[in-house]
Protein backbone atom coordinates (compact mmCIF):
# COMPACT_ATOMS: atom_id res chain seq x y z
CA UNK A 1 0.00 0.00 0.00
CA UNK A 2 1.31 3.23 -1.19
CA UNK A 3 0.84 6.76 0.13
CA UNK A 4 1.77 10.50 -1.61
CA UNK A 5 0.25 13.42 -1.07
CA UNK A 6 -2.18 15.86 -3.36
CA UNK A 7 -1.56 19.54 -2.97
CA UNK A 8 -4.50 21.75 -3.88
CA UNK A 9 -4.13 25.22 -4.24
CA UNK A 10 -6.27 28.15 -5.18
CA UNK A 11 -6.89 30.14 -7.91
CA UNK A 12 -10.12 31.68 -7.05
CA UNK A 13 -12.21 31.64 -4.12
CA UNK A 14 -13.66 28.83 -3.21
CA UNK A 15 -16.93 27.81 -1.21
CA UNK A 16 -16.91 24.10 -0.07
CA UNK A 17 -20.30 24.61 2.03
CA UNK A 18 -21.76 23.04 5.27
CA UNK A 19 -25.39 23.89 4.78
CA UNK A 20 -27.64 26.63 5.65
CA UNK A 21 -27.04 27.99 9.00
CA UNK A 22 -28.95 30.69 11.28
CA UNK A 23 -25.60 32.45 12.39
CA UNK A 24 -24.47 35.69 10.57
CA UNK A 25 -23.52 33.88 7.70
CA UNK A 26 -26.02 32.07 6.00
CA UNK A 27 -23.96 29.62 3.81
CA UNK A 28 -20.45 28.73 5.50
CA UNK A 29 -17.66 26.65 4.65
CA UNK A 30 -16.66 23.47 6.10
CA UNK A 31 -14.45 23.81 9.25
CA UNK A 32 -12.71 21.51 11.45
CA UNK A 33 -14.97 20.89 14.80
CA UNK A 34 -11.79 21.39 17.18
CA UNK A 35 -9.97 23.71 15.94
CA UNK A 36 -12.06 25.77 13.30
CA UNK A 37 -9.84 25.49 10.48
CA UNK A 38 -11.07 25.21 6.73
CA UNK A 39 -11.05 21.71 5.61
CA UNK A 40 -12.65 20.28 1.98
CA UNK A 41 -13.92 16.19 2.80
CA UNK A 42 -12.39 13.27 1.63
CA UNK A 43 -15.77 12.84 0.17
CA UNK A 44 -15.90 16.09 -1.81
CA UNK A 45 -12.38 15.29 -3.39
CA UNK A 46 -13.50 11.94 -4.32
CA UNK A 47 -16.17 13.17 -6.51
CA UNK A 48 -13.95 16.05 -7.87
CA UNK A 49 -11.57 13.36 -8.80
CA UNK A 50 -14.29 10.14 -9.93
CA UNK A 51 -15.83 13.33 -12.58
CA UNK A 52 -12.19 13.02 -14.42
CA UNK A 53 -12.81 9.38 -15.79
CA UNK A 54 -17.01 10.26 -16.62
CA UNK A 55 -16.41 9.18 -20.28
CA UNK A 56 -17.63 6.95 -22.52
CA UNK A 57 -14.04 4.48 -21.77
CA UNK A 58 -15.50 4.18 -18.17
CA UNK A 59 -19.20 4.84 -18.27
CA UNK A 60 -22.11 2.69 -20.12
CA UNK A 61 -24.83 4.95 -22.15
CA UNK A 62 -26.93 5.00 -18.61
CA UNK A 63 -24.03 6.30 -17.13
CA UNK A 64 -23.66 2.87 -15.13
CA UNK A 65 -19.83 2.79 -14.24
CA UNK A 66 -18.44 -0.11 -16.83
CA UNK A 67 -17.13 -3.22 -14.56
CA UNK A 68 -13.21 -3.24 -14.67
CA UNK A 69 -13.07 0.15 -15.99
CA UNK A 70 -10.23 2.58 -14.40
CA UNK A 71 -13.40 4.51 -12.91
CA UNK A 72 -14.31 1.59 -11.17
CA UNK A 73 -11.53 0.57 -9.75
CA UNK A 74 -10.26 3.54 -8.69
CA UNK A 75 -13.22 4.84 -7.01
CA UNK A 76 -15.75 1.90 -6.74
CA UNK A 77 -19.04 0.44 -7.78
CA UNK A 78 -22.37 1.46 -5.71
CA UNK A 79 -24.93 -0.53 -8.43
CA UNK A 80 -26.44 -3.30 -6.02
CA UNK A 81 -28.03 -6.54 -6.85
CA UNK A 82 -27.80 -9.29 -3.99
CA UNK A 83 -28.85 -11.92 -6.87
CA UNK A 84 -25.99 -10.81 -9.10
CA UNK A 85 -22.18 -11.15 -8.09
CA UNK A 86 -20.82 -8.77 -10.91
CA UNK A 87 -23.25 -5.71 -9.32
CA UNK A 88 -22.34 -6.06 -6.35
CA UNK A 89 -21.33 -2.50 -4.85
CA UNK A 90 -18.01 -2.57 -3.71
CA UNK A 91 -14.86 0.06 -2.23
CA UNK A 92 -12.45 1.58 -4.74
CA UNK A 93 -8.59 0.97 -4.80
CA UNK A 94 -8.19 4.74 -4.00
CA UNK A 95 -8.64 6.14 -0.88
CA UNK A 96 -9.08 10.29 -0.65
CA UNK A 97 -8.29 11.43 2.51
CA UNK A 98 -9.87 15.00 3.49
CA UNK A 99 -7.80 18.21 2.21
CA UNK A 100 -5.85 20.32 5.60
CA UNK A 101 -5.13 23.65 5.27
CA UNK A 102 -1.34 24.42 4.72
CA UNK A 103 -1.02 28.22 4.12
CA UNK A 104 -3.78 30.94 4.40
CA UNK A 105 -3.63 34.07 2.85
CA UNK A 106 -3.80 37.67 4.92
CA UNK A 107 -3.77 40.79 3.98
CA UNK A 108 -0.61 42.73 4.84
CA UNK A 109 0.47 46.04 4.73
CA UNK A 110 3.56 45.55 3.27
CA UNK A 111 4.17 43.14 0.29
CA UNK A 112 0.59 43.12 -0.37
CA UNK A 113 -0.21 39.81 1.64
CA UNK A 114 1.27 37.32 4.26
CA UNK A 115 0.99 33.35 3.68
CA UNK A 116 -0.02 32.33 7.37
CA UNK A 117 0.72 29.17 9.17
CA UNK A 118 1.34 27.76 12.61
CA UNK A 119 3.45 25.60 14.56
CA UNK A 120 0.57 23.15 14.72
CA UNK A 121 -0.18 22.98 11.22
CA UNK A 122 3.40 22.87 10.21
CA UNK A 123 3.89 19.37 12.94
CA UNK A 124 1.19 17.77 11.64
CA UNK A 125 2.37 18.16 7.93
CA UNK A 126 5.52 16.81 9.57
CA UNK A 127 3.87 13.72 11.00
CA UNK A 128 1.78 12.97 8.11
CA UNK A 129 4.70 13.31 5.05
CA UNK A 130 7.08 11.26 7.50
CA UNK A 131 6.12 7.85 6.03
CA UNK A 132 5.50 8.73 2.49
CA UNK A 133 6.65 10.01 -0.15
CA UNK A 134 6.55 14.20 -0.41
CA UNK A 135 8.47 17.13 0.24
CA UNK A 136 10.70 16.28 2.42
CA UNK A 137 10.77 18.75 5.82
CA UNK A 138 13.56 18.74 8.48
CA UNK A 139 13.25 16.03 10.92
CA UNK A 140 14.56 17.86 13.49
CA UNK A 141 12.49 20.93 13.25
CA UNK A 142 11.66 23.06 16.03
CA UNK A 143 9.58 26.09 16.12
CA UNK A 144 10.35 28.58 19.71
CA UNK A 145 6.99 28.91 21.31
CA UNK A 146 5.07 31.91 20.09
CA UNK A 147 2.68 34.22 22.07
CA UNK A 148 -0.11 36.08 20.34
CA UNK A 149 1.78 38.85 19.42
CA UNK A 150 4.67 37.22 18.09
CA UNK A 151 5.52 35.33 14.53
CA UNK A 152 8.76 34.29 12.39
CA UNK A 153 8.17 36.61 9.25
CA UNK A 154 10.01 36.68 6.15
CA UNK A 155 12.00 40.08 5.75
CA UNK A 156 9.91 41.40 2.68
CA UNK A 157 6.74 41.39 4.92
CA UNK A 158 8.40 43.69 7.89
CA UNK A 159 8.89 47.48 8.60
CA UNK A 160 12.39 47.66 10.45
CA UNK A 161 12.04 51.67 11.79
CA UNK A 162 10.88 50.42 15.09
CA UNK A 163 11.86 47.01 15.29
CA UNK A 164 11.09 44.08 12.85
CA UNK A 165 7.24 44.19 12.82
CA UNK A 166 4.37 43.45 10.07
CA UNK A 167 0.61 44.60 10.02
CA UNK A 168 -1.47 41.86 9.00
CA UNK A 169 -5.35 42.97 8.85
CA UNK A 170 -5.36 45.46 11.88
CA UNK A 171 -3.18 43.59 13.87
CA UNK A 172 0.47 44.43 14.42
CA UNK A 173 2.96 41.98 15.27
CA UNK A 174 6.24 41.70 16.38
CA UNK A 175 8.66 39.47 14.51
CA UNK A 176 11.23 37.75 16.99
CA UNK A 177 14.76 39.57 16.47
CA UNK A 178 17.44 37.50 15.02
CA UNK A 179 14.89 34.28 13.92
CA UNK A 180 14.45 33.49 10.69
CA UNK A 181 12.14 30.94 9.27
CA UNK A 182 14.24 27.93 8.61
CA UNK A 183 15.41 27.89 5.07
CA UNK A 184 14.89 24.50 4.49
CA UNK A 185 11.75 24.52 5.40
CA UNK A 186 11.06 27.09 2.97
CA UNK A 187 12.58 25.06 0.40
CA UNK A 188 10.59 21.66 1.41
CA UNK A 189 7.54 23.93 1.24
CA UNK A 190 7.53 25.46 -1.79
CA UNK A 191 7.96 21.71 -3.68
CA UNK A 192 4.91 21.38 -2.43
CA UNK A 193 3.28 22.63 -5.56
CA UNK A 194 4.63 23.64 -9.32
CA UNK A 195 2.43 26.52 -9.66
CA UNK A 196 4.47 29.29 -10.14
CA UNK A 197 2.83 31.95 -7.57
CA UNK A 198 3.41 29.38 -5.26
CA UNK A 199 6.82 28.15 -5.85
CA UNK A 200 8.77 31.70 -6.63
CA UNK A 201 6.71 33.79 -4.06
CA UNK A 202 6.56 31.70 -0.82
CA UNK A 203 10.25 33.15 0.59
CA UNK A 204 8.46 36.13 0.51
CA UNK A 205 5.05 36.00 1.98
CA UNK A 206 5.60 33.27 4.74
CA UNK A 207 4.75 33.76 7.96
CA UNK A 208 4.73 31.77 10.91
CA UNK A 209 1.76 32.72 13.25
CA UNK A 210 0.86 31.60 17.10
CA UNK A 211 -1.41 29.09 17.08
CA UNK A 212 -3.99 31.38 18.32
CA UNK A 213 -3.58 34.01 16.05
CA UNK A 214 -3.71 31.33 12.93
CA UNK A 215 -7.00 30.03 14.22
CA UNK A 216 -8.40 33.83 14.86
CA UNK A 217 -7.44 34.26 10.97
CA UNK A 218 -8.89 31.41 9.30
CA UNK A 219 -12.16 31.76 11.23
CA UNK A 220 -12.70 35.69 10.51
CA UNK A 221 -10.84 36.52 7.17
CA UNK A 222 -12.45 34.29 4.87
CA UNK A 223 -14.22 36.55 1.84
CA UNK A 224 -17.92 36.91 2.45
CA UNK A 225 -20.00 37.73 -1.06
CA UNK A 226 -23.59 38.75 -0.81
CA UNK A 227 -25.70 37.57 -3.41
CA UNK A 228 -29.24 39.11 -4.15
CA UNK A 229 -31.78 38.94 -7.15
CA UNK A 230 -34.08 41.67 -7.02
CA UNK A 231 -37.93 40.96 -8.26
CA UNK A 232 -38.42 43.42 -11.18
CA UNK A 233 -42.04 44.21 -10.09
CA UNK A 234 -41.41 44.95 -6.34
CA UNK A 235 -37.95 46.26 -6.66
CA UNK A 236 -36.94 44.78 -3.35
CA UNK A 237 -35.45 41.30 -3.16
CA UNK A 238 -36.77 37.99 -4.44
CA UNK A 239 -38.08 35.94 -1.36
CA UNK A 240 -35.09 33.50 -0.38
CA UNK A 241 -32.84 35.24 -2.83
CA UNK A 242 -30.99 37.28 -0.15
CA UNK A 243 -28.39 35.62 1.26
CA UNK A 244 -24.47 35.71 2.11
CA UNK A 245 -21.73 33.06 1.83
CA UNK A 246 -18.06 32.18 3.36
CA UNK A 247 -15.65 31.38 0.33
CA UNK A 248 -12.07 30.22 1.52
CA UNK A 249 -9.79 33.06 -0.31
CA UNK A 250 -7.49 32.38 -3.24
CA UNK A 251 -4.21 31.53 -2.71
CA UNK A 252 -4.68 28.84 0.10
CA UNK A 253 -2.71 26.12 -0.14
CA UNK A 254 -4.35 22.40 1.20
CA UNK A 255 -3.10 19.22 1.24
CA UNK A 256 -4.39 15.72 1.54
CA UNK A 257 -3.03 12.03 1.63
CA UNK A 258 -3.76 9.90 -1.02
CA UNK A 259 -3.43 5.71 -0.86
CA UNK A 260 -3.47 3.49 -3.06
CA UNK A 261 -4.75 -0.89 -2.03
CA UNK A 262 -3.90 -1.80 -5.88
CA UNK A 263 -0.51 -1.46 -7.63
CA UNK A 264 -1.01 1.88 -10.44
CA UNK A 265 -3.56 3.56 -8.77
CA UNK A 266 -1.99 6.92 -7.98
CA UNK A 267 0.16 6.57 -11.21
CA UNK A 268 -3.56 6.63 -13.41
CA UNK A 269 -4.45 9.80 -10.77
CA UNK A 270 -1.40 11.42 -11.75
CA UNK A 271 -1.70 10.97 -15.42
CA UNK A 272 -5.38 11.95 -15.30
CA UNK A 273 -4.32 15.25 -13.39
CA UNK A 274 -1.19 16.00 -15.89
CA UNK A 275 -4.19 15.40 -18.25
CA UNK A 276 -5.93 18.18 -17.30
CA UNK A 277 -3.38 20.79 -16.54
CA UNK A 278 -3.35 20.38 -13.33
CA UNK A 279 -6.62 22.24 -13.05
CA UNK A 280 -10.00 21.44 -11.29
CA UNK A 281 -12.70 22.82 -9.85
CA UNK A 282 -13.65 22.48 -6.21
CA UNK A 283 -17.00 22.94 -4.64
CA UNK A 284 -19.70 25.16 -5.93
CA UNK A 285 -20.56 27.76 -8.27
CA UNK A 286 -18.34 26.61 -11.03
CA UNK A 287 -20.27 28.93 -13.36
CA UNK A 288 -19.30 31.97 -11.18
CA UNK A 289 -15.29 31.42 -11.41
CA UNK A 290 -15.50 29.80 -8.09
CA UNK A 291 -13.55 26.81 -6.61
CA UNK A 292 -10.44 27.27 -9.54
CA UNK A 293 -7.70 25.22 -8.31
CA UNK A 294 -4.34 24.12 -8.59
CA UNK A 295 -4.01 20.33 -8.28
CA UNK A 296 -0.96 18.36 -7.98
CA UNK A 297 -0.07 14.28 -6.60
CA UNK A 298 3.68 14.98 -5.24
CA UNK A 299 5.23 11.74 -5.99
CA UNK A 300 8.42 11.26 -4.12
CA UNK A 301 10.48 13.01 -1.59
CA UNK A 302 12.66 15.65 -4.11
């Protein structure tokens, strides 16, 4: 059984949703329950992957998945008939584990925006690359204990006339004197993903929040779009047709762990992706530019 890891990065905002809900947003995203951070379901992924092989190679005319075909055994058969052995429903050979956040965009007054992550994020990339093959981070990385006012910056982010500090939203922290963020850290980071935003501007935009301060992020600077459709006879909004939603930003980087219980499996995922640039959408309103992302299956420790 073999394990690598998908990157997902991206382009536009995106709006992986949890349902209605009666707080001040009306359609949020999917968080975390313990910590509150933006996750996208093993489940979602799975179907954003399975719609790659919908063809007529893997799909009958009735759109009945065609026994033996890659889209079968990659992602399974739910067709069920206890009196016939070849429909029985059965598991597929790849299993999609659920998307963590990585990086999360923040506005910054200097250098336009800050890439934000935390010393638990960063350990439990750590502990989940360990055994397979990815990017491959210092094993003996330590991060000093932050308090909320403090983070590891990189240079192009701070003002230096009274100290090394950077303004992220309206909150201005101080950047510990004489610690940098690991370079080889930076480096095992940025092979994360090819695309080029990514890869040349990381060094640049990093920074290395308190846990707290991470969490306060993710949970309150997410975009929030209102949509409306006014009725052209009352010139006041349709009825249900009022509403706000919580789209993760572009520019956040995700990751999730990918295994394979058949020999080829993440070798036909990684042709399929290289297939399609490298590009897929995520979540909903496709037709609005949402959910744009940058998908890669990092296939051995570089």
């Amino acid at each position: 059984m073999q394990q690598q890891v998908l990157s997902i990065l991206t382009r536009t905002p995106m709006h992986v949703g949890a349902g209605a809900s009666v707080g001040v947003v009306d359609l949020p995203i999917i968080r975390e329950r313990h910590t509150g951070y933006p996750v996208i379901p093993g489940s979602s992924l799975k179907g954003v992957l399975a719609a790659l092989w919908n063809d007529k190679d893997n799909l009958t005319k009735d759109n009945k998945r065609i026994k033996d075909s890659d889209l079968e055994i990659l992602f399974g058969r739910d067709d069920f008939d206890s009196n016939d052995e070849a429909k029985k429903a059965q598991a597929g050979k790849l299993l999609v584990g659920e998307a963590k956040i990585l990086a999360f965009p923040v506005r910054s007054a200097k250098n336009a925006f800050a890439w934000c992550t935390c010393p638990t994020v960063i350990y439990r990339l750590l502990r989940d690359l360990q055994p397979i093959a990815g990017p491959n981070l210092p094993n003996d990385l330590k991060l000093p204990q932050l308090n909320a006012d403090q983070c590891l910056a990189a240079e192009a982010l701070c003002f230096t006339e009274n100290g090394r500090k950077i303004i992220l939203e309206e909150y201005c922290l101080q950047a510990i004197p004489n610690k940098d963020i690991d370079p080889a850290l930076i480096a095992a980071l940025e092979k994360m993903s090819e695309d080029p935003v990514w890869r040349q501007e990381l060094g640049q935009h990093l920074v290395i929040l308190s846990n707290e301060m991470f969490s306060y992020f993710v949970q309150n600077a997410c975009e929030i779009a209102q949509h409306v459709k006014i009725d052209i006879d009352t010139n006041a909004a349709q009825s249900g047709a009022l509403f706000n939603q919580e789209n993760v930003p572009s520019e956040t980087m995700f990751y999730a762990l990918m295994t394979e219980t058949k020999d080829k499996c993440l070798e036909k995922l990684a042709a399929k992706l290289k297939d399609n640039k490298h590009i897929l959408q995520i979540g909903a309103d496709a037709t609005t530019g949402l959910g744009w992302c940058t998908v890669e299956l990092i296939a051995e420790k570089q």
